[in-house]
Protein backbone atom coordinates (compact mmCIF):
# COMPACT_ATOMS: atom_id res chain seq x y z
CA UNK A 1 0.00 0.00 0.00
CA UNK A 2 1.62 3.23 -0.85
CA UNK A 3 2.39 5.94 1.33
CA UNK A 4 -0.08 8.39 1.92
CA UNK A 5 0.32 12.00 0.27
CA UNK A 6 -0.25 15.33 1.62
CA UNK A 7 -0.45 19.02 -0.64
CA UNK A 8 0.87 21.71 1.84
CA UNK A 9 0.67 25.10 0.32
CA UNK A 10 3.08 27.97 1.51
CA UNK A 11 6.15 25.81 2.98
CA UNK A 12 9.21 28.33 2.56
CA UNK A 13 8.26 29.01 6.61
CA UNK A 14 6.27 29.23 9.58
CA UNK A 15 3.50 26.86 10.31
CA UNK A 16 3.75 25.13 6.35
CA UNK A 17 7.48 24.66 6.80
CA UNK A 18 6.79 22.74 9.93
CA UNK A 19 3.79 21.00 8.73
CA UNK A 20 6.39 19.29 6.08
CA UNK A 21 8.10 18.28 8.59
CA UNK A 22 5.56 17.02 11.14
CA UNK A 23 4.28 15.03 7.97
CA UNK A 24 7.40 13.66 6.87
CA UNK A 25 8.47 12.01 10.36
CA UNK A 26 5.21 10.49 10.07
CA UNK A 27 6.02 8.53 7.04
CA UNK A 28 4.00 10.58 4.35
CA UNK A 29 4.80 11.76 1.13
CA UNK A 30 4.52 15.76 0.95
CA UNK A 31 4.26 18.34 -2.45
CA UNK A 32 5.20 21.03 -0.65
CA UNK A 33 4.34 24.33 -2.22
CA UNK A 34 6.86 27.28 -2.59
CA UNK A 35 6.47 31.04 -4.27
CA UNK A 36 9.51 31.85 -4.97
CA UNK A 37 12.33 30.12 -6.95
CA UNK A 38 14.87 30.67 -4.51
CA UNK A 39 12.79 28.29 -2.12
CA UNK A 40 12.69 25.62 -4.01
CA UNK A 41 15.59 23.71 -1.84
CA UNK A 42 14.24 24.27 1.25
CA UNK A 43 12.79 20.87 1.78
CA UNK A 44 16.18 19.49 0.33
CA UNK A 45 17.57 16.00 2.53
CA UNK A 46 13.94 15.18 2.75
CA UNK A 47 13.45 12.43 0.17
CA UNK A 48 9.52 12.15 0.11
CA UNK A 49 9.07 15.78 -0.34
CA UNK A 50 8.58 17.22 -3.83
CA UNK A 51 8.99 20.83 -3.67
CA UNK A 52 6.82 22.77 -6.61
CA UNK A 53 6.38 26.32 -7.39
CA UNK A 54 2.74 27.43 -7.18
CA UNK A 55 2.08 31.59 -7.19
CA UNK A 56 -1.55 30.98 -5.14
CA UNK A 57 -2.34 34.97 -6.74
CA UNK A 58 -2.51 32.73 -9.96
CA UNK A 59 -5.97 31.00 -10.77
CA UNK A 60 -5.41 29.18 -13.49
CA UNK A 61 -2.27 27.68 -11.65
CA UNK A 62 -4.02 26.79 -8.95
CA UNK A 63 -6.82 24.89 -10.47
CA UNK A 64 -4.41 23.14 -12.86
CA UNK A 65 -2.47 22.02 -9.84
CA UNK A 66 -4.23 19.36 -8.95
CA UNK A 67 -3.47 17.35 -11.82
CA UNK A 68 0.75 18.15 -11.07
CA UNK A 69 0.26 17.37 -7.41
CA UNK A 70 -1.04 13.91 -8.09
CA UNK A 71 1.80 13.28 -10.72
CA UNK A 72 4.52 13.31 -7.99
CA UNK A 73 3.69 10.86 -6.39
CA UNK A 74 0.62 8.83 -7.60
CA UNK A 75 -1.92 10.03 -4.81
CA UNK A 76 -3.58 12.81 -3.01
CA UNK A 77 -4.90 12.23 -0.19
CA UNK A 78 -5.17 15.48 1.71
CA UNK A 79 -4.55 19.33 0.68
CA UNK A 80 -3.63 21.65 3.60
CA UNK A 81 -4.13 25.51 2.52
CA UNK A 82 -1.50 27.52 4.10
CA UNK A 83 -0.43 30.10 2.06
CA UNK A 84 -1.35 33.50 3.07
CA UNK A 85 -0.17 36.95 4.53
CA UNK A 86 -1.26 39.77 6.52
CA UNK A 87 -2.49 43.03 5.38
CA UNK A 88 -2.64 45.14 8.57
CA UNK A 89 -3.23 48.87 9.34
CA UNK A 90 -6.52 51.27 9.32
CA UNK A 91 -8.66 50.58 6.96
CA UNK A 92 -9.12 54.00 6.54
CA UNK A 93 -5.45 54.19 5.43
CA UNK A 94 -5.59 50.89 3.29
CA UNK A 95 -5.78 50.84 -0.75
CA UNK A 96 -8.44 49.35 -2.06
CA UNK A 97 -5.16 47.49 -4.37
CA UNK A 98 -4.37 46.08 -0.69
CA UNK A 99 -7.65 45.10 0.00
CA UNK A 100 -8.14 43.41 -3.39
CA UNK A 101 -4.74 41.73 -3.12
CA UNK A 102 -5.66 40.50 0.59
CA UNK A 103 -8.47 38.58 -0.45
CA UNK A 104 -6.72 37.33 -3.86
CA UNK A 105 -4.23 35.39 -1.76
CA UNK A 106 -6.12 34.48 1.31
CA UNK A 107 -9.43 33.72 -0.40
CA UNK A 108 -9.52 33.38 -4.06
CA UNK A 109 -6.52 31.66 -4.50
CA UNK A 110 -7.80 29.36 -1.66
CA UNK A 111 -11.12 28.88 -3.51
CA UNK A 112 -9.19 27.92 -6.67
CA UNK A 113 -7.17 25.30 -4.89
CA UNK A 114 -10.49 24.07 -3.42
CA UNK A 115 -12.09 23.37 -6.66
CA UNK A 116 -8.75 22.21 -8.06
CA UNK A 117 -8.74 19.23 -5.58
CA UNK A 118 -12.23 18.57 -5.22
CA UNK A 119 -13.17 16.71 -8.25
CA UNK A 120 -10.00 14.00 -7.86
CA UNK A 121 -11.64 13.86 -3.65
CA UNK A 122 -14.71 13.20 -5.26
CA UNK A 123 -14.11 10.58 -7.71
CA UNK A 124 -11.87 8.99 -4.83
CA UNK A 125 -14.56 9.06 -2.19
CA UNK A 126 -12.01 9.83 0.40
CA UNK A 127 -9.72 13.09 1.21
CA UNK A 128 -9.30 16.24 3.65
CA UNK A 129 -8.89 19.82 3.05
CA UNK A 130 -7.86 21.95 5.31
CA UNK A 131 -8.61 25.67 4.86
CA UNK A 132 -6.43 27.76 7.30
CA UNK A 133 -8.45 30.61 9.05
CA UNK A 134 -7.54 32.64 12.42
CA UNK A 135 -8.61 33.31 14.99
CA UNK A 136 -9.60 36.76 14.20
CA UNK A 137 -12.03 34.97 12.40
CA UNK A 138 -13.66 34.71 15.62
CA UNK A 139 -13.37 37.93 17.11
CA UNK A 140 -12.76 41.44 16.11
CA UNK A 141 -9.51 43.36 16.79
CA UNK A 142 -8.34 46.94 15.37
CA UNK A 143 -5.77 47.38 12.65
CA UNK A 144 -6.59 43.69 11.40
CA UNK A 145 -9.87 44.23 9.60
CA UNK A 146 -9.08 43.59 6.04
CA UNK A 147 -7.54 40.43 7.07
CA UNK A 148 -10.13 39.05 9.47
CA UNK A 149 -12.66 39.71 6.80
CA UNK A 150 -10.19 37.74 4.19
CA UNK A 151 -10.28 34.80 7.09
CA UNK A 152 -13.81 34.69 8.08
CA UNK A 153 -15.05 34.52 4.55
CA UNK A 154 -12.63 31.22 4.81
CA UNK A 155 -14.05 30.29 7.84
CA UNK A 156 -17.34 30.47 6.25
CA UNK A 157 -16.64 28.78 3.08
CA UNK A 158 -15.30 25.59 4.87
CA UNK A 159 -18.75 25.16 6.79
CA UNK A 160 -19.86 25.60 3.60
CA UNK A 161 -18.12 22.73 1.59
CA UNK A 162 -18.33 20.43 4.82
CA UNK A 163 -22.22 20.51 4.35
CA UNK A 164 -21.83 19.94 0.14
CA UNK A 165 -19.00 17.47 0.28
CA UNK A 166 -19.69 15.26 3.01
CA UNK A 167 -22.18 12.81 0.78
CA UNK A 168 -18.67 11.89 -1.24
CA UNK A 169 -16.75 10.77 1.91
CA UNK A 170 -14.54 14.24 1.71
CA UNK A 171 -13.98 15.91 5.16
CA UNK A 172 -13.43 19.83 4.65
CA UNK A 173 -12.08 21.48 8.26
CA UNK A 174 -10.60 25.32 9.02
CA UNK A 175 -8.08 26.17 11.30
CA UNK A 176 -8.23 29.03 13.31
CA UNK A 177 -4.41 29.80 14.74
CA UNK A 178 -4.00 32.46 17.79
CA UNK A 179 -0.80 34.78 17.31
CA UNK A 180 2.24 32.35 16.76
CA UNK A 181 5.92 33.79 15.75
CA UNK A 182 6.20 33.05 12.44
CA UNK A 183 7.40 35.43 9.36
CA UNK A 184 3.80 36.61 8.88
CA UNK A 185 4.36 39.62 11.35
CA UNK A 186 7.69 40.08 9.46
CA UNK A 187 6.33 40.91 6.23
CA UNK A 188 3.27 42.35 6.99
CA UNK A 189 1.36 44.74 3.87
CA UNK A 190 1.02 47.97 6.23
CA UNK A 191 -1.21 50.46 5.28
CA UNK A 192 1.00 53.76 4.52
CA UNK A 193 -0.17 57.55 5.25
CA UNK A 194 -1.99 56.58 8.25
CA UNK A 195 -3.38 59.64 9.68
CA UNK A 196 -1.79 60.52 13.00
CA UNK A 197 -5.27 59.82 14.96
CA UNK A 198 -3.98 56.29 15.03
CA UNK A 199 -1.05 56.57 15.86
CA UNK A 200 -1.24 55.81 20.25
CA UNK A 201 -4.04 53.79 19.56
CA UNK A 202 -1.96 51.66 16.92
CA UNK A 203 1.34 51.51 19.02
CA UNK A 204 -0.35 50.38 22.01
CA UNK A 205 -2.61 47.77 20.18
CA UNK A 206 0.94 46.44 18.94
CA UNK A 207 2.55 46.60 22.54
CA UNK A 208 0.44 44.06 24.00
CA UNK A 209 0.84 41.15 21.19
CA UNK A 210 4.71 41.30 21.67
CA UNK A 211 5.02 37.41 23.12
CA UNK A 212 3.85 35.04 20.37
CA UNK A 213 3.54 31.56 20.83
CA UNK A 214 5.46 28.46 19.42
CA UNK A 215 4.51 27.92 16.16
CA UNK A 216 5.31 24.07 16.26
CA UNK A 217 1.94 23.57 18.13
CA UNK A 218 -0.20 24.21 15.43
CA UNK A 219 2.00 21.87 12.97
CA UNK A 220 0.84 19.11 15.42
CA UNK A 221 -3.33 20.24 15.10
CA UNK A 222 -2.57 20.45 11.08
CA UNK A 223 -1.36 16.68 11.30
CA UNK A 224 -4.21 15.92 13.69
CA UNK A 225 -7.26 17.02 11.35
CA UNK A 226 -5.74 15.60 8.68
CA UNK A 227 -5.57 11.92 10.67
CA UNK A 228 -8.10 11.97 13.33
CA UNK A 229 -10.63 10.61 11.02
CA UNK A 230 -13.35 13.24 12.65
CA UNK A 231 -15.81 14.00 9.72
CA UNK A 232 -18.19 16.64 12.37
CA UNK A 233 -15.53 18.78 13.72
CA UNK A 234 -15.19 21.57 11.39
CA UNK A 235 -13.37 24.27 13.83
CA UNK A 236 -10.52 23.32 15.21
CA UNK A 237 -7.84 25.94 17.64
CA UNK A 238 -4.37 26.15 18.27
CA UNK A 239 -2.20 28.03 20.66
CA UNK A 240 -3.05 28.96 24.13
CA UNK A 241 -5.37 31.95 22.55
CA UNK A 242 -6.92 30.52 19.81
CA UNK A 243 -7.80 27.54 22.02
CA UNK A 244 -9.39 29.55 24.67
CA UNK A 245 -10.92 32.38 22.62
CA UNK A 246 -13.92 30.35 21.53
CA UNK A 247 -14.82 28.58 24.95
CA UNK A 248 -14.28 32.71 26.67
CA UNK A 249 -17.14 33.75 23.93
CA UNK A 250 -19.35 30.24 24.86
CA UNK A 251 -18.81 31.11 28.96
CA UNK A 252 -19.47 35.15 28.41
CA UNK A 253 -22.03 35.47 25.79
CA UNK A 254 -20.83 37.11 22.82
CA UNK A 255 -22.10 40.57 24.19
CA UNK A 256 -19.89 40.54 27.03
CA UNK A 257 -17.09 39.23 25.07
CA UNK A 258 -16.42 41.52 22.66
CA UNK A 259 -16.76 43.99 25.75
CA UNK A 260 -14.27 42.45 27.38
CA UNK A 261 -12.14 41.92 24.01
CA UNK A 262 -12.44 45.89 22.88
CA UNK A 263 -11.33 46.87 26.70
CA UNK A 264 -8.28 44.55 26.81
CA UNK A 265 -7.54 46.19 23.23
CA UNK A 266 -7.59 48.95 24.64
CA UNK A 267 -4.69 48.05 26.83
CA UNK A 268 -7.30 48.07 30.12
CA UNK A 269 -7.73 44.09 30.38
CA UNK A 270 -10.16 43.82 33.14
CA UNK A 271 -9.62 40.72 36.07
CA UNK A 272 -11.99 38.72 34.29
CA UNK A 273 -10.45 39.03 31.06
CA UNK A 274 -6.99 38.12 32.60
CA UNK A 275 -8.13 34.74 34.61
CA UNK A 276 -9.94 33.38 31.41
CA UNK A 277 -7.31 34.08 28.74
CA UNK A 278 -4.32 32.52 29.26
CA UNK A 279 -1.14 33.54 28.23
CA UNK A 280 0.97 32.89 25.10
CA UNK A 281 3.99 29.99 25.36
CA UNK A 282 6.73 31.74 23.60
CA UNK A 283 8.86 29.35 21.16
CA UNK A 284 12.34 28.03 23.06
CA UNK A 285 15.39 29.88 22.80
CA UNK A 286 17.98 28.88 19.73
């Protein structure tokens, strides 16, 4: 029986790089997706990883890719979609270009790689996507809006396809991270001439996500939704926020929670706030 074979888009770091990893000491075959040609070696020593370009901004790429994914190694039997960035700033301040390039990566592109894969799921009977959300998906936070929208339209259209594709045996799932330290924050799409208004509230917004948590963590729920054989879960969490967020709305109401959410934005965390939401695990030294 051959090995199984996972798609992983957006590998050259953070939680896809891992995930190629996680996958690979498990004994699967990986096409691990790259954007730029530079990254194409950084799977190299890993001999049941094929590493491909795919620009996810490109449509026709993406729903031809199915066809080049399944030539590597024979199979498909799960596509993880990872690639994405963050647009971040006012949205007062932010181009509508940013805008419209937010949601080409983080949704259309995604969308594309959806239909891409679905047909060969279909046929099969069998197969897992995983969409990759956030977790400010679930919640609202300033400075984030264009990508929160971008991620809760994913959100949504995974609850969508779980419904439509369930009858053919394929289990669609979204992932909802909480602030890791990955690259993301590194090369962030800012919005520019931000009117000075924004400026405190911005900096201080900024000063209280310093600590990030270890990014490894959510490699581990990646491999876990694609193996745990759960075809009803459809939200899954990971990191000490994004675990915790969703059962803080459940216990508060979602009135009091986004109460309690816009004050500790705010930088004024009340008691409550600090005994239900635990704290970020930062990654270990190098």
């Amino acid at each position: 029986m051959p090995a199984k074979t996972v798609v992983i888009t957006g590998t050259s770091s953070g939680f896809g790089h891992l995930a190629v990893r996680r996958f690979a000491d498990a004994g699967w075959n990986i096409v691990a997706t790259v954007r730029k040609k530079a990254d194409l070696d950084v799977h190299s020593g890993l001999d049941n990883v094929k590493t491909l370009l795919l620009d996810v901004d490109d449509e026709q790429a993406d729903l031809a890719f199915a066809d080049l994914a399944l030539s590597q190694f024979g199979n498909v039997d799960a596509l993880i979609n990872n690639a994405g960035y963050f647009q971040g700033g006012p949205l007062e301040a932010s181009t509508m270009d940013q805008v419209h390039r937010q949601f080409q990566t983080n949704v259309f592109g995604l969308i594309a790689l959806n239909k891409a894969f679905i047909p060969l799921f279909r046929k099969q009977r069998s197969g897992v996507i995983v969409n990759v959300s956030s977790i400010s998906a679930d919640g609202g936070y300033p400075y984030t809006s264009v990508y929160q929208a971008s991620k809760a339209a994913v959100a949504s259209l995974t609850e969508g396809l779980h419904a439509e594709l369930a009858e053919f045996g394929v289990i669609v799932k979204a992932l909802h991270p909480g602030s890791h330290e990955t690259k993301i924050f590194s090369k962030v799409d800012r919005a520019e001439d931000v009117p000075a208004d924004y400026d405190a509230g911005w900096a201080a917004f900024a000063s209280l996500n310093l600590v990030r948590s270890d990014p490894a963590g959510t490699a581990e729920v990646m491999f876990r939704m694609v193996t745990d054989g759960d075809r009803k879960k459809v939200h899954y969490y990971s990191g000490p926020d994004g675990e915790a967020i969703p059962r803080v709305k459940q216990l508060l109401g979602q009135d009091w929670y986004f109460e309690e959410l816009s004050a500790r934005n705010r930088g004024q965390a009340s008691p409550l706030w600090t005994a239900v939401m635990p704290t970020p695990v930062a990654a270990p030294a190098e």
